[in-house]
C-alpha atoms as a PDB file:
ATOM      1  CA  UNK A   1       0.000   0.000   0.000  1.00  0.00           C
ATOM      2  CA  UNK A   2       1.267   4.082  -1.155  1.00  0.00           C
ATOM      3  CA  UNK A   3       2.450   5.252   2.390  1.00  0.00           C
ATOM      4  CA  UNK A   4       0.494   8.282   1.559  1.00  0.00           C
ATOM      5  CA  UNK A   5      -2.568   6.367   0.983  1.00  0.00           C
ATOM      6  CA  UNK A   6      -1.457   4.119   4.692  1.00  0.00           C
ATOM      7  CA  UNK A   7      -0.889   7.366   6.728  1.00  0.00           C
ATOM      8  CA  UNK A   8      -3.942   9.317   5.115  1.00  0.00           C
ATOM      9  CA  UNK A   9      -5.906   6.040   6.495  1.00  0.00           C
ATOM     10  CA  UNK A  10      -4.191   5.835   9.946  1.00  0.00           C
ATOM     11  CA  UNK A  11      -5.424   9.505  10.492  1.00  0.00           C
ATOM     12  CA  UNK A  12      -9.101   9.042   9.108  1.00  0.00           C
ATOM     13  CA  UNK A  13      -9.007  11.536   6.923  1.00  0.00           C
ATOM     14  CA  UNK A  14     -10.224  11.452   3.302  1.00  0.00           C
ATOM     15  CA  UNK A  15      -8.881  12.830   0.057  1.00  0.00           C
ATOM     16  CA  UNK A  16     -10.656  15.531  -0.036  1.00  0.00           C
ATOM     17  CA  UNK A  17      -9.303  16.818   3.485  1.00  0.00           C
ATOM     18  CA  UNK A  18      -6.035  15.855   3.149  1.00  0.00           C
ATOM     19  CA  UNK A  19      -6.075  18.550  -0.160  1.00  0.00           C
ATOM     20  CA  UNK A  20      -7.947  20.999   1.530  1.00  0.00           C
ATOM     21  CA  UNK A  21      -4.893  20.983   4.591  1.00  0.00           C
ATOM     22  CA  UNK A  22      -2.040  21.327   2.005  1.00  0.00           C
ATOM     23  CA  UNK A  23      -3.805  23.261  -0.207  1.00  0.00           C
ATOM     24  CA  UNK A  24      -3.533  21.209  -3.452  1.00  0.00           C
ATOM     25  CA  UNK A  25      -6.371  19.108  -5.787  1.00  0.00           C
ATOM     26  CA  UNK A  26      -7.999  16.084  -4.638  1.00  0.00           C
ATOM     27  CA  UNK A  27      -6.406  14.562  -7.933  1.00  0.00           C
ATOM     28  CA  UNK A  28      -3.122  15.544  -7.390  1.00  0.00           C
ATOM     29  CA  UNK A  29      -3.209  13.134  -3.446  1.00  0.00           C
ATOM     30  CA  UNK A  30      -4.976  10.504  -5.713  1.00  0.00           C
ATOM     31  CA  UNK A  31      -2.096  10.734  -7.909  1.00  0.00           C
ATOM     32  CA  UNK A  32       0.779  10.491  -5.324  1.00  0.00           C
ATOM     33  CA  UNK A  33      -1.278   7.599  -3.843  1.00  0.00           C
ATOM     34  CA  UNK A  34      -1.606   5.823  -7.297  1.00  0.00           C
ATOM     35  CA  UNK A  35       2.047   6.791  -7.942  1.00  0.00           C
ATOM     36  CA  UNK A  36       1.239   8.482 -10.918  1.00  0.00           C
ATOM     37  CA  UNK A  37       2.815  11.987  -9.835  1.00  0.00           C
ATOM     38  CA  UNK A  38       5.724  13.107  -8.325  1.00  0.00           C
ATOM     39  CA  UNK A  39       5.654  15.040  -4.953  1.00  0.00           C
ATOM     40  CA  UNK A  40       7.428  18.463  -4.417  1.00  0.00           C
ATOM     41  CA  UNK A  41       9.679  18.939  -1.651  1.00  0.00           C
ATOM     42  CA  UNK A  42       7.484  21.532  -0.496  1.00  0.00           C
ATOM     43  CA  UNK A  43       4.892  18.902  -0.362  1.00  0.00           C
ATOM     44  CA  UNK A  44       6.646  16.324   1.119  1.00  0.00           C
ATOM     45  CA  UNK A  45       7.651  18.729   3.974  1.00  0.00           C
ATOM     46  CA  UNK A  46       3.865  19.947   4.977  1.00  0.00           C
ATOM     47  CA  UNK A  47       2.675  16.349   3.806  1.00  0.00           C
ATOM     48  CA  UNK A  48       5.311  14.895   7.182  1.00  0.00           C
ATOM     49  CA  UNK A  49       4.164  18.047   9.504  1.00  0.00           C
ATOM     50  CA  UNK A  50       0.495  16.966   9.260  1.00  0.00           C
ATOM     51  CA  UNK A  51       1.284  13.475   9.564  1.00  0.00           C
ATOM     52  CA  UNK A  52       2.779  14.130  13.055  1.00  0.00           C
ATOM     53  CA  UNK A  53       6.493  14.886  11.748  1.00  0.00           C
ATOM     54  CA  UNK A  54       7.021  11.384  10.105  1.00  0.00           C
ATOM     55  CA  UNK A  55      10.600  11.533   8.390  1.00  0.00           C
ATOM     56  CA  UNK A  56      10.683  12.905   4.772  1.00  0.00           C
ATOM     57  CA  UNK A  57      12.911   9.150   4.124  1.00  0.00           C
ATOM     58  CA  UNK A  58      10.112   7.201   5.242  1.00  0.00           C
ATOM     59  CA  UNK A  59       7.570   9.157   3.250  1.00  0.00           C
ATOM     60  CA  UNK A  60       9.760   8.183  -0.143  1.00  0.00           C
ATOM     61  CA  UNK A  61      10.113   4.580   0.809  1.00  0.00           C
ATOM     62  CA  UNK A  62      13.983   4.867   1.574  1.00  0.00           C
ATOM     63  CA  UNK A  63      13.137   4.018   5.673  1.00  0.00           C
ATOM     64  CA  UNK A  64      10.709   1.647   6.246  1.00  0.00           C
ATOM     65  CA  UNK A  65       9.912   2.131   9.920  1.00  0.00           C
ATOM     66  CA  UNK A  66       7.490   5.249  10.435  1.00  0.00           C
ATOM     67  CA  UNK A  67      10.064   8.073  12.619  1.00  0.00           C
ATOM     68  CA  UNK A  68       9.629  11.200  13.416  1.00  0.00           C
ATOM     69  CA  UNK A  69      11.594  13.955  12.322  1.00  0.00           C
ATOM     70  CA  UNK A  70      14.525  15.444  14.915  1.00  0.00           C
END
C-alpha cells in the first residue's frame, strides 16, 4: 500500500481533506497515492508536519519504519 494512501488512512481523513490541509487538488493526493505523480519537496515537507512529523525518508520509501523527524 502508497504510504500516503497508509498514513492518510491511519489519520481518518479522506482525500478531499487531506487537499484541503495542504492546499492542493484532490487529484493531485490521488495521484501520489496511485504513484502516478511526483511530490514536491514543499509537499513532502507539509505532507510529514500533518502526519505528526514522520521523516521525509520514510515518506519516499527509503526508511521503512514510520520516525519522526529530529
Amino acid at each position: 500500500m502508497n504510504i500516503i494512501r497508509a498514513e492518510r488512512a491511519r489519520f481518518g481523513w479522506t482525500r478531499k481533506e487531506l487537499a484541503q490541509m495542504l492546499g492542493v487538488a484532490v487529484n493531485t493526493v490521488r495521484n501520489w497515492e496511485e504513484d502516478v505523480g511526483s511530490c514536491k519537496g514543499s509537499h513532502l515537507i507539509a505532507l510529514s508536519n500533518v502526519f505528526g512529523g514522520v521523516s521525509i525518508d520514510y515518506l519516499l520509501g527509503i526508511e521503512e519504519e514510520r520516525r519522526l523527524r529530529r
